[in-house]
Protein backbone atom coordinates (compact mmCIF):
# COMPACT_ATOMS: atom_id res chain seq x y z
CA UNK A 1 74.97 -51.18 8.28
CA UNK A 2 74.90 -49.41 11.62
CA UNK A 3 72.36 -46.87 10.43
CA UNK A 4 69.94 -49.73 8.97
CA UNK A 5 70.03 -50.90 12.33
CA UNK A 6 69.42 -47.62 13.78
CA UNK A 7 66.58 -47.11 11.21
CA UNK A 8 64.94 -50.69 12.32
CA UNK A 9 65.08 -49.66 15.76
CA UNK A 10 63.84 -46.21 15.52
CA UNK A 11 61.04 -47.49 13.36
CA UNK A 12 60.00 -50.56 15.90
CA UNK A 13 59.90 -48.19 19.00
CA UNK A 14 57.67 -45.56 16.86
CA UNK A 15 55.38 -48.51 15.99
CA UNK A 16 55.16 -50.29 19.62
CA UNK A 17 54.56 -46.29 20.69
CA UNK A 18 52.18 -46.03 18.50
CA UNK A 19 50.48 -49.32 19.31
CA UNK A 20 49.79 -48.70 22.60
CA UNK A 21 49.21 -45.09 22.44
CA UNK A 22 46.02 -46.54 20.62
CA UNK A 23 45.51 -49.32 22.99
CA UNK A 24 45.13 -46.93 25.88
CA UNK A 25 42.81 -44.76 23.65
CA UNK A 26 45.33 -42.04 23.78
CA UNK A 27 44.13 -40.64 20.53
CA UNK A 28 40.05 -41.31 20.30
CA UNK A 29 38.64 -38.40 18.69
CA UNK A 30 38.53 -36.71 15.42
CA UNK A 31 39.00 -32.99 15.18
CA UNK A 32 41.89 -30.19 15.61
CA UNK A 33 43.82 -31.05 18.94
CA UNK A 34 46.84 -28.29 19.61
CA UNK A 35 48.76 -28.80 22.45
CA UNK A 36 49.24 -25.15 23.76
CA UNK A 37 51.42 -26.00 27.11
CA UNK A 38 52.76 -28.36 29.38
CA UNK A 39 54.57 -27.76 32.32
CA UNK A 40 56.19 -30.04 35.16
CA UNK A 41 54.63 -28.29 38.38
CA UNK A 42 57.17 -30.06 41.08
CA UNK A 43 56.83 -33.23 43.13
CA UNK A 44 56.03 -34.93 39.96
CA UNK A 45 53.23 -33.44 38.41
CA UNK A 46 52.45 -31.64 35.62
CA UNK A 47 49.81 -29.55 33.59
CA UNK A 48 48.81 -30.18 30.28
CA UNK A 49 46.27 -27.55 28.26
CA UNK A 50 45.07 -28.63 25.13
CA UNK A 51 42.71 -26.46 22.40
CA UNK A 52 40.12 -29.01 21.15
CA UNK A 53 37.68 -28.59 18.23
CA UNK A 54 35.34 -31.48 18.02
CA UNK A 55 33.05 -31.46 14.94
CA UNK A 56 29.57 -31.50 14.51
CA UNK A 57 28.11 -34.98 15.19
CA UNK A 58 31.09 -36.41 17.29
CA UNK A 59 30.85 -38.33 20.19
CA UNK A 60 33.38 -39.88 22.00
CA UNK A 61 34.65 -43.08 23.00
CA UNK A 62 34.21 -43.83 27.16
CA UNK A 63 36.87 -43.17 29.07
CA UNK A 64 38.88 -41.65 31.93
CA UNK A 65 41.01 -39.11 32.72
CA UNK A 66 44.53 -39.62 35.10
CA UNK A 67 44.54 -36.56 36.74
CA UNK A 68 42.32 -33.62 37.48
CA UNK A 69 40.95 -32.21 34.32
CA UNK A 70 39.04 -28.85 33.97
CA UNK A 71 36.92 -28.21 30.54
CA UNK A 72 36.08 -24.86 29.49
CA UNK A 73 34.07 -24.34 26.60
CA UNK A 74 35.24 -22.02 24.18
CA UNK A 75 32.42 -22.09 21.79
CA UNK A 76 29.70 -24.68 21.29
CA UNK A 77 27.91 -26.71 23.33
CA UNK A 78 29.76 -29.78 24.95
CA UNK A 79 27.46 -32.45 26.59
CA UNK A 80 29.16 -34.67 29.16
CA UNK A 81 28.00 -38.01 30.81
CA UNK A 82 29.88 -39.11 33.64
CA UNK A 83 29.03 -42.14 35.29
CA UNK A 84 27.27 -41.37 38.61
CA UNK A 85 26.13 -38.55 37.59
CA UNK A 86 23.37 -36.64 35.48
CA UNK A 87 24.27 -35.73 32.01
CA UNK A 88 25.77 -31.94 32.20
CA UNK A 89 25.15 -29.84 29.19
CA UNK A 90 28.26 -27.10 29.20
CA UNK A 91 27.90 -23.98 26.72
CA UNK A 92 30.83 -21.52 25.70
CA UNK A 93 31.61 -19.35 28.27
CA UNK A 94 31.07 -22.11 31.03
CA UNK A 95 33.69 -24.39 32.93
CA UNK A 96 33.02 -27.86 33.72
CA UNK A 97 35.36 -30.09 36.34
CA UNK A 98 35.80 -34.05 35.27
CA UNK A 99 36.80 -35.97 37.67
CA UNK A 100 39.49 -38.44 37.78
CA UNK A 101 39.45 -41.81 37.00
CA UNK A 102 35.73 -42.01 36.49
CA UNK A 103 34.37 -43.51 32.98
CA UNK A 104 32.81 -40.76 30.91
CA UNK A 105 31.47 -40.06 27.19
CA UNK A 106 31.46 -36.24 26.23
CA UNK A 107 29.71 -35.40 22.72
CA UNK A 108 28.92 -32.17 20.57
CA UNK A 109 25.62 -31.15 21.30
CA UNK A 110 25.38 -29.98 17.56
CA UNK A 111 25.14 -32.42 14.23
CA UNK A 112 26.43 -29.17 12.06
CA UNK A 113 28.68 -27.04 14.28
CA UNK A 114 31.71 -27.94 15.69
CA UNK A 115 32.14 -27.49 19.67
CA UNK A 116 36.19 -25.50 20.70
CA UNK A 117 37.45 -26.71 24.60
CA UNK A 118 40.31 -25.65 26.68
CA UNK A 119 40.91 -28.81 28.10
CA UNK A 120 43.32 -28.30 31.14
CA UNK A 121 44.40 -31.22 33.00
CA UNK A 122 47.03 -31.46 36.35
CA UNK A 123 48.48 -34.85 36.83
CA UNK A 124 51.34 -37.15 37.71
CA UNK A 125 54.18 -36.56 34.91
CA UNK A 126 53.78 -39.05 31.99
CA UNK A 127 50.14 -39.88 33.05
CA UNK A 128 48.20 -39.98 29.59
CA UNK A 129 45.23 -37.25 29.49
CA UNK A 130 42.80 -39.76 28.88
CA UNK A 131 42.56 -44.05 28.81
CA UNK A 132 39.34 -45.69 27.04
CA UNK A 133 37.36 -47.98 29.05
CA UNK A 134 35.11 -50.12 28.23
């Protein structure tokens, strides 16, 4: 009995997790996403770096970013549209800054190859790496 009810519980915080994870737009883009650190940095912030493959044809969803995040692109060509600003085409090799909370829409230049990021972002502890917006 007592481990039906741990079961039911484990399985309605997963799903509420889950639920808003997506609500936030936690999770908005296709492709290979490998979290390679994260690190608390002291008075309450951390870093997050994240390896990101995006394939061809993808563009994503609008949306900000909680903290400070810095883009380098590994291979590829990453094309980035922040509002305010004129769109920023970043190649591999180059290093792009996005600042924070400002709506933005990054897409892979390419319909056939995919585009690889190091997506490095410094923020308050438990501050998701990026929210959708509309």
């Amino acid at each position: 009995m007592m481990k039906s009810i741990f079961i039911g519980a484990v399985a309605g915080f997963l799903t509420t997790t889950l639920a808003v994870a997506q609500e936030q737009g936690a999770e908005y883009a296709p492709g290979e996403r490998e979290e390679l650190a994260r690190a608390a940095l002291g008075d309450g912030k951390e870093i997050a770096i994240q390896r990101v493959t995006f394939p061809g044809g993808w563009s994503g969803a609008r949306h900000t970013h909680g903290g400070q995040v810095f883009v380098y692109v590994l291979d590829g060509n990453l094309q980035v549209e922040t509002d305010g600003s004129e769109p920023k085409m970043v190649s591999g090799g180059e290093l792009t800054e996005e600042p924070m909370d400002t709506p933005m829409v990054a897409m892979n230049e390419s319909d056939s190859e995919p585009v690889t990021i190091l997506l490095i972002q410094v923020s308050q502890e438990g501050v998701p790496l990026m929210t959708r917006v509309e």
